[in-house]
C-alpha atoms as a PDB file:
ATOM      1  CA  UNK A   1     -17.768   3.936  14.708  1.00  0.00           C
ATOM      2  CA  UNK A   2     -14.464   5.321  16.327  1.00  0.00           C
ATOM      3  CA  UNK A   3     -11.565   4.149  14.016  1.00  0.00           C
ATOM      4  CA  UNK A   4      -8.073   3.878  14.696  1.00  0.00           C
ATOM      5  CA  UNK A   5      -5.921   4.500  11.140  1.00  0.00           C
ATOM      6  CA  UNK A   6      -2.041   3.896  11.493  1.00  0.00           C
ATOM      7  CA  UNK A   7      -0.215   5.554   8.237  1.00  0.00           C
ATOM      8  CA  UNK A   8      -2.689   8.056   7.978  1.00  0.00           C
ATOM      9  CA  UNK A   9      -0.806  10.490   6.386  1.00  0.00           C
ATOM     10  CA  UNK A  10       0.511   8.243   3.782  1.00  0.00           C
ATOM     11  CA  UNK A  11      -1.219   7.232   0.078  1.00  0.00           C
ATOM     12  CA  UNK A  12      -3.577   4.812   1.250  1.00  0.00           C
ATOM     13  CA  UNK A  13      -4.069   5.759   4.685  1.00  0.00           C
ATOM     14  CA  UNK A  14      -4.988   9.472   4.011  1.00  0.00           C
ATOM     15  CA  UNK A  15      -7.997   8.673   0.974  1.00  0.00           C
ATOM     16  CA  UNK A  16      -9.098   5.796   3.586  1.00  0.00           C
ATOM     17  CA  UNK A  17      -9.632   8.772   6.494  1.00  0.00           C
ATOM     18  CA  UNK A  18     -11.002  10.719   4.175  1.00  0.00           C
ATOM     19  CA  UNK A  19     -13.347   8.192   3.245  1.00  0.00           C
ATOM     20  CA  UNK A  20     -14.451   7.316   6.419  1.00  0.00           C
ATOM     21  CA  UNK A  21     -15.563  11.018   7.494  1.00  0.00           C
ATOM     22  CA  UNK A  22     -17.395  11.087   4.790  1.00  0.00           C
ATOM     23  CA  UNK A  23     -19.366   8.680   5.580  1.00  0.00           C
ATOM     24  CA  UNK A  24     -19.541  10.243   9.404  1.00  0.00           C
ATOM     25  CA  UNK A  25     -16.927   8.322  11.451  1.00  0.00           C
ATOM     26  CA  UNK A  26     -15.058   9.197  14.283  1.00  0.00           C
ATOM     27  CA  UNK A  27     -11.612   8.638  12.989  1.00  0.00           C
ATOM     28  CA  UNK A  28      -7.917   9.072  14.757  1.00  0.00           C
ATOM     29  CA  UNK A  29      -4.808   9.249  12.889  1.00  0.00           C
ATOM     30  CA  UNK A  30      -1.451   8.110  14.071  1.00  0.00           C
ATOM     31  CA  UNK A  31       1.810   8.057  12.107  1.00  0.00           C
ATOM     32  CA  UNK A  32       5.340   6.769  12.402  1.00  0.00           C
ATOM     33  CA  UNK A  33       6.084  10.417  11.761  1.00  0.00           C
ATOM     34  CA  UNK A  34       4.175  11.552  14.608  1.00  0.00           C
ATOM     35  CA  UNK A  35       6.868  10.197  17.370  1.00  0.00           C
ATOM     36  CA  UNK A  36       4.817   9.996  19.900  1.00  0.00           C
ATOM     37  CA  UNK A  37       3.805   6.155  21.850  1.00  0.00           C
ATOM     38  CA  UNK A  38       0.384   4.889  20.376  1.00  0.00           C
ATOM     39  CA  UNK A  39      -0.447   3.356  24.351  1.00  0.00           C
ATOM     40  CA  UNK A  40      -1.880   7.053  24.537  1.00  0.00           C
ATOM     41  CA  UNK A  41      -4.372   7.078  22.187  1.00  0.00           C
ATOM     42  CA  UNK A  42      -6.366   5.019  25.147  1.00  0.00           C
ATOM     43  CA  UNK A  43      -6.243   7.775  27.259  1.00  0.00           C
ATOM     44  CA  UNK A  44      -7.184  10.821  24.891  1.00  0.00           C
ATOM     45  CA  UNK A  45      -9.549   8.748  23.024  1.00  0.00           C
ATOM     46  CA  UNK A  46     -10.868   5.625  24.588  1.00  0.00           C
ATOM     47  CA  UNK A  47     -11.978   2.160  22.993  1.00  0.00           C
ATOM     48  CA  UNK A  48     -11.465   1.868  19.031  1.00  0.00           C
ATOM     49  CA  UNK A  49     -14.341  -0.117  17.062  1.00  0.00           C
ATOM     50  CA  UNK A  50     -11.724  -1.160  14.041  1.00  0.00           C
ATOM     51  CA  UNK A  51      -8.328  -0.148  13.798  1.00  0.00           C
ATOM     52  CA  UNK A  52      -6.501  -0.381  10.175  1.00  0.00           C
ATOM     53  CA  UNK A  53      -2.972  -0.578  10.407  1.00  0.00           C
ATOM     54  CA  UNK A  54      -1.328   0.977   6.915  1.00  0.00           C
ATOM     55  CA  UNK A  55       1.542   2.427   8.787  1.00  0.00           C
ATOM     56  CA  UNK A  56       4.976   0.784   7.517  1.00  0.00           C
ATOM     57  CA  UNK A  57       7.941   1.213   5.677  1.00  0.00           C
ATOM     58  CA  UNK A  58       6.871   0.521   2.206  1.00  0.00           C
ATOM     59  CA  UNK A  59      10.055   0.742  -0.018  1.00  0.00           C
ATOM     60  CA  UNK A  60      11.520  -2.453  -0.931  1.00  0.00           C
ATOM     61  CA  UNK A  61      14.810  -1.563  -1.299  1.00  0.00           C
ATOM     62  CA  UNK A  62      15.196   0.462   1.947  1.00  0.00           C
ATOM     63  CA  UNK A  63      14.224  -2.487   3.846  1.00  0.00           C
ATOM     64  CA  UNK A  64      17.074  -4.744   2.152  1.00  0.00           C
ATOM     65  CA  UNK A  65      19.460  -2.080   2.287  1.00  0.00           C
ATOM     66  CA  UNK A  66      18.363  -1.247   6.282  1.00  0.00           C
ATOM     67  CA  UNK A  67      16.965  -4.511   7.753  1.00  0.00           C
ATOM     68  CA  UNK A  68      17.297  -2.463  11.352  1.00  0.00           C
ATOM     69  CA  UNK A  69      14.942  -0.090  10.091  1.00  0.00           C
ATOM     70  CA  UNK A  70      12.553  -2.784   8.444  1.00  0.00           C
ATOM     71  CA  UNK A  71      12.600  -4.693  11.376  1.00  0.00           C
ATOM     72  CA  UNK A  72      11.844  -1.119  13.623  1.00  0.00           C
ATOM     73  CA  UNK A  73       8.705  -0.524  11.553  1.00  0.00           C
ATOM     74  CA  UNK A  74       7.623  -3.626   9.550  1.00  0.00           C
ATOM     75  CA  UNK A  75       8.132  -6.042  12.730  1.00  0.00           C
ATOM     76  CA  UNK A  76       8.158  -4.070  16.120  1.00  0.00           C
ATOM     77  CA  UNK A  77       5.819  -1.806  14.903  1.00  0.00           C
ATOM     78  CA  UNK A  78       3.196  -4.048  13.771  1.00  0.00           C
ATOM     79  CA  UNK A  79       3.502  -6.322  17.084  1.00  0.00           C
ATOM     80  CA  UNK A  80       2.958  -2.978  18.850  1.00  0.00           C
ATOM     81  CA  UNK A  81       0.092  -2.313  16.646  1.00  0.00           C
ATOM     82  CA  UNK A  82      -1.762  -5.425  17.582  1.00  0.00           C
ATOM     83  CA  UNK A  83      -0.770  -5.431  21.766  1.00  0.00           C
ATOM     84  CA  UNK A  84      -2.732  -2.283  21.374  1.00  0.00           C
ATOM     85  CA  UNK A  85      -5.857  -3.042  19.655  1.00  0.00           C
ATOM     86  CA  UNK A  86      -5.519  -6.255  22.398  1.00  0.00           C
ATOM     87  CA  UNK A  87      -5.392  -4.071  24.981  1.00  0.00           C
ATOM     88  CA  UNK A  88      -8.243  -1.530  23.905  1.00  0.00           C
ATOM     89  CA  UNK A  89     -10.502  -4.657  23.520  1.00  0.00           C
ATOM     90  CA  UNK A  90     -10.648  -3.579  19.758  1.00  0.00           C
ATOM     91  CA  UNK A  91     -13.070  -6.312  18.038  1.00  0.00           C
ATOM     92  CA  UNK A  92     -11.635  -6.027  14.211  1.00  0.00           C
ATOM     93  CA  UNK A  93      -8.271  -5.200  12.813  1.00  0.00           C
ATOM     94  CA  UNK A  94      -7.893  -4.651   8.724  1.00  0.00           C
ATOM     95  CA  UNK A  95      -3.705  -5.166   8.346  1.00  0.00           C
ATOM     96  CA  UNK A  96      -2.232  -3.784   5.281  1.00  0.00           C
ATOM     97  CA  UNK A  97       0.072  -6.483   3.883  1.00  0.00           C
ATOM     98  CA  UNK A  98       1.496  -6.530  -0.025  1.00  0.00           C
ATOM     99  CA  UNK A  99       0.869  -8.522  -3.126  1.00  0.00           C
ATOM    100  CA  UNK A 100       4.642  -9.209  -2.849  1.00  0.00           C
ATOM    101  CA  UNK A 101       4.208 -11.786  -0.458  1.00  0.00           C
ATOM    102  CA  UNK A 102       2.775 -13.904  -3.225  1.00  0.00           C
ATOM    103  CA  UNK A 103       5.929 -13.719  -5.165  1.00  0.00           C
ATOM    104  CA  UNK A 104       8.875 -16.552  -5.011  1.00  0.00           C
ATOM    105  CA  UNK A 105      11.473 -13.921  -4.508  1.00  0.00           C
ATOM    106  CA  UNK A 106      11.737 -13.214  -0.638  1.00  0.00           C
ATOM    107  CA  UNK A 107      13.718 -10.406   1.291  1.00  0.00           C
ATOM    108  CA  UNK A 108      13.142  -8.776   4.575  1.00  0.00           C
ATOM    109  CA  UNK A 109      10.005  -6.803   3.513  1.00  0.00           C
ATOM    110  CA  UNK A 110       8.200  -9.586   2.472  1.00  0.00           C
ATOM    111  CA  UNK A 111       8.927 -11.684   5.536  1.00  0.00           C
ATOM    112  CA  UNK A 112       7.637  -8.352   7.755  1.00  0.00           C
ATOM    113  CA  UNK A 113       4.827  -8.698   5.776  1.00  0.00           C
ATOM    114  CA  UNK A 114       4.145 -11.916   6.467  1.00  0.00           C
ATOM    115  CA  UNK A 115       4.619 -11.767   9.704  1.00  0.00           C
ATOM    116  CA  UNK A 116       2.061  -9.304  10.319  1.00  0.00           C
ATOM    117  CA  UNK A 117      -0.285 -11.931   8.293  1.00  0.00           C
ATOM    118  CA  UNK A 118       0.525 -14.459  10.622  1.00  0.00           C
ATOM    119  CA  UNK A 119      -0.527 -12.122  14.007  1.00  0.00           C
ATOM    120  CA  UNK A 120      -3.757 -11.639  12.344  1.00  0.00           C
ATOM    121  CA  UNK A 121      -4.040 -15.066  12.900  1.00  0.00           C
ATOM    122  CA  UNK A 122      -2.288 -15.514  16.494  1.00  0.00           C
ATOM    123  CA  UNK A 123      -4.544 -12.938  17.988  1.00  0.00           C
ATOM    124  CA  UNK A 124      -7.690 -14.453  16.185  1.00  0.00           C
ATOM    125  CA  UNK A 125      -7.205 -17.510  17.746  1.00  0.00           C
ATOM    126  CA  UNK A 126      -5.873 -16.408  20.758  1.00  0.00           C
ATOM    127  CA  UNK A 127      -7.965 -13.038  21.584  1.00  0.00           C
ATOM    128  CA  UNK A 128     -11.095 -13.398  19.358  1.00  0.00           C
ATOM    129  CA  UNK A 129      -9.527 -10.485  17.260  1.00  0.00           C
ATOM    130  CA  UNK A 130     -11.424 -10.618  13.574  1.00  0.00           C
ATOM    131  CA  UNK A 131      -9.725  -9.828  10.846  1.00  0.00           C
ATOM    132  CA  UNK A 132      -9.361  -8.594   7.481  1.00  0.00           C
ATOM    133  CA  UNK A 133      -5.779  -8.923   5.363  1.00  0.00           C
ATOM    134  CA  UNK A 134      -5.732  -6.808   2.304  1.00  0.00           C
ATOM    135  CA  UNK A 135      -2.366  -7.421  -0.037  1.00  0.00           C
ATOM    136  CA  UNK A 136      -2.259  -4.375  -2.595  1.00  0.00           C
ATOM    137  CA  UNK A 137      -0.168  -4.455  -5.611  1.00  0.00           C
ATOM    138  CA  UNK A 138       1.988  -1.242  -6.301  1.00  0.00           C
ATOM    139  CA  UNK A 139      -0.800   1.716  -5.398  1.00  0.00           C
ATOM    140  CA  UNK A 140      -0.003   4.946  -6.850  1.00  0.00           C
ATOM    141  CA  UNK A 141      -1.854   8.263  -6.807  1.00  0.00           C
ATOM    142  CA  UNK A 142      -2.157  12.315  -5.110  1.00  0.00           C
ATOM    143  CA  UNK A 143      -0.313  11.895  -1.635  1.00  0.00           C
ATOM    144  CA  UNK A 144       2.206   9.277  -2.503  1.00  0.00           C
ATOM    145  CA  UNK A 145       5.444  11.879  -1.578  1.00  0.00           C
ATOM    146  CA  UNK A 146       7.901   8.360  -1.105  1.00  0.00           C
ATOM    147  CA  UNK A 147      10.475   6.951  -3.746  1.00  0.00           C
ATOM    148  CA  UNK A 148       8.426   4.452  -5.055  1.00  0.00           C
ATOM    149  CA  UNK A 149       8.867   4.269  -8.622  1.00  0.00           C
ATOM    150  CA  UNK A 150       5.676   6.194  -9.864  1.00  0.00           C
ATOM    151  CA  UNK A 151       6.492   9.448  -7.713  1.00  0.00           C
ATOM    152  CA  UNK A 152      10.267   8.888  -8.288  1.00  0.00           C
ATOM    153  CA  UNK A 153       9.573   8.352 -12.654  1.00  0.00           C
ATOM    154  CA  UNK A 154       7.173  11.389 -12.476  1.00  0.00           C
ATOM    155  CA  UNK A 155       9.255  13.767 -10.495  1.00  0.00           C
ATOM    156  CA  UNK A 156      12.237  12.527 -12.826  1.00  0.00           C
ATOM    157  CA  UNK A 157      10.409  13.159 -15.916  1.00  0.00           C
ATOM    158  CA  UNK A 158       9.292  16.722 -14.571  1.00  0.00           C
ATOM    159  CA  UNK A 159      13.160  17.441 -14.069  1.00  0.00           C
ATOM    160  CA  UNK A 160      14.469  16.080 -17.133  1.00  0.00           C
ATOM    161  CA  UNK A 161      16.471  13.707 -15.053  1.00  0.00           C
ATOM    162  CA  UNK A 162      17.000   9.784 -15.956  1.00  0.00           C
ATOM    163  CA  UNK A 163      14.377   7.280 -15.517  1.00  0.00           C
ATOM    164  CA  UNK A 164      16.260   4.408 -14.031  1.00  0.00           C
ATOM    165  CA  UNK A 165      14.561   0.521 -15.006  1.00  0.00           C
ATOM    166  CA  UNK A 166      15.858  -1.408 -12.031  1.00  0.00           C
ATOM    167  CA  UNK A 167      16.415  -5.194 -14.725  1.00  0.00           C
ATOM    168  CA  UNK A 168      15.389  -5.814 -18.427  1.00  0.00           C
ATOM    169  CA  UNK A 169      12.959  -4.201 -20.963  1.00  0.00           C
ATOM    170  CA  UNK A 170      10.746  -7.092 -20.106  1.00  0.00           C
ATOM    171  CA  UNK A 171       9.737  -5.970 -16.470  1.00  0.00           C
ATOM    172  CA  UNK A 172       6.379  -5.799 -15.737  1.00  0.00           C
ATOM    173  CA  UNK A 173       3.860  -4.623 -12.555  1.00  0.00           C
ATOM    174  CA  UNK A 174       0.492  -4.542 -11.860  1.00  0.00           C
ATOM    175  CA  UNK A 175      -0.437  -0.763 -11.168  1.00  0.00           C
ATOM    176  CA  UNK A 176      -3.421   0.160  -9.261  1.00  0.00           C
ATOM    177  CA  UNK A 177      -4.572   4.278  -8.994  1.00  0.00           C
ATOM    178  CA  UNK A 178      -5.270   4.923  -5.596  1.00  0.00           C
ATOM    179  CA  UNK A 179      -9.090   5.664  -6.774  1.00  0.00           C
ATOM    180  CA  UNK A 180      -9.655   2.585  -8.387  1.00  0.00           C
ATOM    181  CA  UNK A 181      -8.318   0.877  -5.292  1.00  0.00           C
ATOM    182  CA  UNK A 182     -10.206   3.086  -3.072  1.00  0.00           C
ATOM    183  CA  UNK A 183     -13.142   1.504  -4.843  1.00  0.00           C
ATOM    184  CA  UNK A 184     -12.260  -2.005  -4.447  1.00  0.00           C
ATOM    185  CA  UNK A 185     -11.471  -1.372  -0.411  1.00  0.00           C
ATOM    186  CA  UNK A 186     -15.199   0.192  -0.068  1.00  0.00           C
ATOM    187  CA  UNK A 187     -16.385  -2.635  -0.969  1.00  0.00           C
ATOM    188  CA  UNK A 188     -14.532  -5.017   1.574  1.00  0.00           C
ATOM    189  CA  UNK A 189     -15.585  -2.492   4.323  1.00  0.00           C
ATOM    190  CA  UNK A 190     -18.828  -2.384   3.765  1.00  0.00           C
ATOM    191  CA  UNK A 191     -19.345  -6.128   3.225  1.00  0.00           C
ATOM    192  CA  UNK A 192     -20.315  -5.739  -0.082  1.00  0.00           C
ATOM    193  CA  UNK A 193     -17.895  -8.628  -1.950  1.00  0.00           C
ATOM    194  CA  UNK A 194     -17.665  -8.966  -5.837  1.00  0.00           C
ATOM    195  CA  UNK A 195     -16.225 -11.080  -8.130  1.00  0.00           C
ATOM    196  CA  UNK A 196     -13.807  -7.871  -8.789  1.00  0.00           C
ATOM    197  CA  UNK A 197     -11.933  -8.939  -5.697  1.00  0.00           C
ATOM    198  CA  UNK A 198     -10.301 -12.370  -5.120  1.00  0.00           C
ATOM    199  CA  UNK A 199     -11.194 -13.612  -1.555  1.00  0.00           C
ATOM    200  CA  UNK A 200      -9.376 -16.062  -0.149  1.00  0.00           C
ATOM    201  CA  UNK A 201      -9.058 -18.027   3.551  1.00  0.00           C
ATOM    202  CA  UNK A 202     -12.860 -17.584   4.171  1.00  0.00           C
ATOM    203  CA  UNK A 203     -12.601 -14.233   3.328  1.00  0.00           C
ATOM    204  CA  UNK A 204     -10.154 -12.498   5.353  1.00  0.00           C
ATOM    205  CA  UNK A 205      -7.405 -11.766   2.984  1.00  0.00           C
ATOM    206  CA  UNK A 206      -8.063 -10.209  -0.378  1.00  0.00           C
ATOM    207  CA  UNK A 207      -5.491  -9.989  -3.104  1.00  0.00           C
ATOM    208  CA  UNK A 208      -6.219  -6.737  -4.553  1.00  0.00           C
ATOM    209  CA  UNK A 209      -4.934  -5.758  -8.171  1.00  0.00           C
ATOM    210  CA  UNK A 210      -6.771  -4.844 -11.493  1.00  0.00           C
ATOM    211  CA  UNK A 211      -6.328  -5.643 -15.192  1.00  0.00           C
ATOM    212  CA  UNK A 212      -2.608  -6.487 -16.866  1.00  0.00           C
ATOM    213  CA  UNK A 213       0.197  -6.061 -15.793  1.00  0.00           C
ATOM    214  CA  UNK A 214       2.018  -3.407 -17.458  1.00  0.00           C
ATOM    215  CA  UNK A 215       5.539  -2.904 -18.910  1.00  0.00           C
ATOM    216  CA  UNK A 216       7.824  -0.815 -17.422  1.00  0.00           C
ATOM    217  CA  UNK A 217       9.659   0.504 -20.154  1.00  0.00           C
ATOM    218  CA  UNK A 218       6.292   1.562 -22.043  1.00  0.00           C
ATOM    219  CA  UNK A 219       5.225   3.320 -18.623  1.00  0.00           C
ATOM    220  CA  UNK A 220       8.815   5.332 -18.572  1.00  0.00           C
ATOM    221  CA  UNK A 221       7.626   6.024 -22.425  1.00  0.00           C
ATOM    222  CA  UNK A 222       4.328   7.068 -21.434  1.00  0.00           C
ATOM    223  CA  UNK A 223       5.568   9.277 -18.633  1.00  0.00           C
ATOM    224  CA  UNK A 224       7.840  11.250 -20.805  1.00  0.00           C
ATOM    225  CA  UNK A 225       5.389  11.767 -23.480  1.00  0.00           C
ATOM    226  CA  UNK A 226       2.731  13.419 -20.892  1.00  0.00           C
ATOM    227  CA  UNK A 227       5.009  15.372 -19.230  1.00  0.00           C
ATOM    228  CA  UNK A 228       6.811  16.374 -22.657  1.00  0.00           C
ATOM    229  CA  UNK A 229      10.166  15.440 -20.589  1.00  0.00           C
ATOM    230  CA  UNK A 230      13.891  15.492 -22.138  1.00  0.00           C
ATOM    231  CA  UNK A 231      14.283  12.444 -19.806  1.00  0.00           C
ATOM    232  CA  UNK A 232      16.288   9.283 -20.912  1.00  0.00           C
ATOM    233  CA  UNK A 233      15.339   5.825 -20.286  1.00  0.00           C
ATOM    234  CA  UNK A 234      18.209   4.430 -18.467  1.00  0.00           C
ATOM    235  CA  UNK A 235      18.142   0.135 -17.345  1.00  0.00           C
ATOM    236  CA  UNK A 236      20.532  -0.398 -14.410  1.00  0.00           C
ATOM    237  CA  UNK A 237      21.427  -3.848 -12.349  1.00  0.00           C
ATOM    238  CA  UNK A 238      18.084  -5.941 -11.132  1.00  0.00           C
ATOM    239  CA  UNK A 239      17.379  -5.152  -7.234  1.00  0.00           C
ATOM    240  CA  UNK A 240      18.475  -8.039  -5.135  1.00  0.00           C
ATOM    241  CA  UNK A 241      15.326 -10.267  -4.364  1.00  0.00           C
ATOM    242  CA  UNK A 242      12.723  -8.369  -6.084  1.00  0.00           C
ATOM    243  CA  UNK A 243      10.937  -9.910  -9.319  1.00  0.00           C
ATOM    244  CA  UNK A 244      11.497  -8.677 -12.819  1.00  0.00           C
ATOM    245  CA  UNK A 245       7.572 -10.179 -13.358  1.00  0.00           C
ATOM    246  CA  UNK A 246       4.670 -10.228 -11.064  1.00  0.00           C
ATOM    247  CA  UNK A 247       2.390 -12.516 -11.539  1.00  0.00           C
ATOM    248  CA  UNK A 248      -0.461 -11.818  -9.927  1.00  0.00           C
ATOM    249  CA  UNK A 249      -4.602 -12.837 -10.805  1.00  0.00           C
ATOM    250  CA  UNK A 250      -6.416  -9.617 -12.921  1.00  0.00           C
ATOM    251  CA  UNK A 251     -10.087  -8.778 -12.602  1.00  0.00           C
ATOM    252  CA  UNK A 252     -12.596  -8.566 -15.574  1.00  0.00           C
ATOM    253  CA  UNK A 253     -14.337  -5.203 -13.999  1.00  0.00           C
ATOM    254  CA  UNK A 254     -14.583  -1.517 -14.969  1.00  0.00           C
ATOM    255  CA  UNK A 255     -12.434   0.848 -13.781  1.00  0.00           C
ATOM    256  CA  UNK A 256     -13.434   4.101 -13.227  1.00  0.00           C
ATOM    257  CA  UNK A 257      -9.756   5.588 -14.191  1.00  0.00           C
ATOM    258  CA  UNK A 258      -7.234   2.717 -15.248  1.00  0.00           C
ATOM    259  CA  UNK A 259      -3.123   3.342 -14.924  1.00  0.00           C
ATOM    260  CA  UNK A 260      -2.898   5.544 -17.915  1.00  0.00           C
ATOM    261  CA  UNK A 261      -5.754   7.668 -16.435  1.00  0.00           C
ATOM    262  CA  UNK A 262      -4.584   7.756 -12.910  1.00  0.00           C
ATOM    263  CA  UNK A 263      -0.842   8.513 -14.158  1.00  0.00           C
ATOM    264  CA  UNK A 264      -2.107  11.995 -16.222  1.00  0.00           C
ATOM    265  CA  UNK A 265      -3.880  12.749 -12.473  1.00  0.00           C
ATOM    266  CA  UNK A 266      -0.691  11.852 -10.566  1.00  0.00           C
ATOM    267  CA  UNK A 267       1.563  14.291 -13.033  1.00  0.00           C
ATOM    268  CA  UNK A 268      -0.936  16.863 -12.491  1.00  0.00           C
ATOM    269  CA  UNK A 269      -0.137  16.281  -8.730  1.00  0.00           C
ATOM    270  CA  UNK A 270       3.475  16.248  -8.810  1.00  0.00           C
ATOM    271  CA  UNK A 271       3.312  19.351 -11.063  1.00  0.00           C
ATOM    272  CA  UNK A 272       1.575  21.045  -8.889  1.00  0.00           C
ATOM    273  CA  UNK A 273       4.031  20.572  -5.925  1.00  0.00           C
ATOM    274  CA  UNK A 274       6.821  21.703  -8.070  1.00  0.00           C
END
């Protein structure tokens, strides 16, 4: 199959490409960064079989504090994204949303997000456009170079600097490693469904998270004590319309890796970038 992958060079994006020439697919990349007008992938490529749209802007807090630039990417972006798998008679879109959508606390992220749910819908019923939404919860892992917290606690802990606790000692996430998820996203692309992945609307959106959630303040503690850091815990004012606990439904399946696995890998990333 020829597949179109938006975000490729980000976390998720990159391990899906990778993926998918593995297992012998024609794949094309195409990035915000890039700057160039996705209309011409038509011409140097031709018709796409499935086209997976991770591109976004994925930090929270730069979407509140920038709703132009939210809007630019999270919005515009994503209506672009589906005029042109319209266009290129593309006959299955996978949209990356976020577990955050499932939250009570709403901001302009979420309601990008959302959006973007809702045209999987539009163009289902309008243009026969199948479709598959997946909402990840806070994916971490080797390639993840934003300011998310697990890159930004890591490369804090590797430079002695503060690890900042946006609310209380009680916030919590779910954490997925990008491998673990990686696993769990096979599975929904090659049909093969398990209980380890809550389906929902007939099986085109899949809330993906594993396990507990997991207290932030014993993850800062955890980080420091791998990376043998001189870094301070520090808790600063909650983020405006962002939850200090996610509540989200955990799995009962084995991970290959787990957070305290995949955060010794992601140190030994980081580290190695240094």
């Amino acid at each position: 199959m020829r597949v179109l992958i938006t975000g490729n060079k980000g976390l998720i994006g990159s391990h899906i490409q990778t993926y998918l020439e593995s297992m012998s697919h024609e794949v094309v990349g195409w990035d915000l960064k890039d700057g160039r007008d996705i209309n011409m992938l038509y011409l140097e490529h031709g018709k796409f079989d499935i086209a997976i749209h991770c591109a976004a802007l994925c930090s929270i807090r730069e979407c509140i504090n920038s709703p132009a630039d939210n809007f630019a990417d999270n919005v515009s972006g994503t209506h672009q994204f589906f005029e042109f798998a319209r266009s290129v008679d593309c006959k299955k879109i996978i949209y990356f949303s976020s577990s955050r959508v499932l939250s009570k606390e709403r901001n302009t992220y979420t309601a990008a997000k959302l959006f973007g749910e809702e045209l999987c819908k539009g163009y289902y019923d309008c243009y026969g456009i199948n479709y598959t939404i997946i909402r990840p919860s806070t994916v971490f892992g080797e390639n993840d170079d934003t300011d998310r917290i697990i890159p930004r606690f890591i490369n804090n802990a590797l430079n002695d600097k503060p690890l900042e606790i946006y609310g209380n000692i009680g916030k919590r996430l779910y954490l997925t490693y990008i491998k673990d998820f990686m696993d769990m996203f096979i599975q929904i692309f090659e049909g093969n469904y398990t209980h380890a992945i809550r389906d929902v609307n007939e099986r085109k959106a899949f809330d993906m998270t594993c396990g507990e959630s997991v207290n932030i303040h014993k993850l800062a503690e955890f980080i420091i004590k791998e990376t043998k850091s001189k870094s301070k815990i520090k808790f600063k004012k909650a983020e405006t319309a962002q939850p200090q606990q996610v509540y989200l439904e955990g799995f009962d399946r084995q991970l290959k890796y787990g957070w305290q696995a995949g955060i010794i890998k992601s140190i030994e990333y980081y580290r190695g970038k240094k």
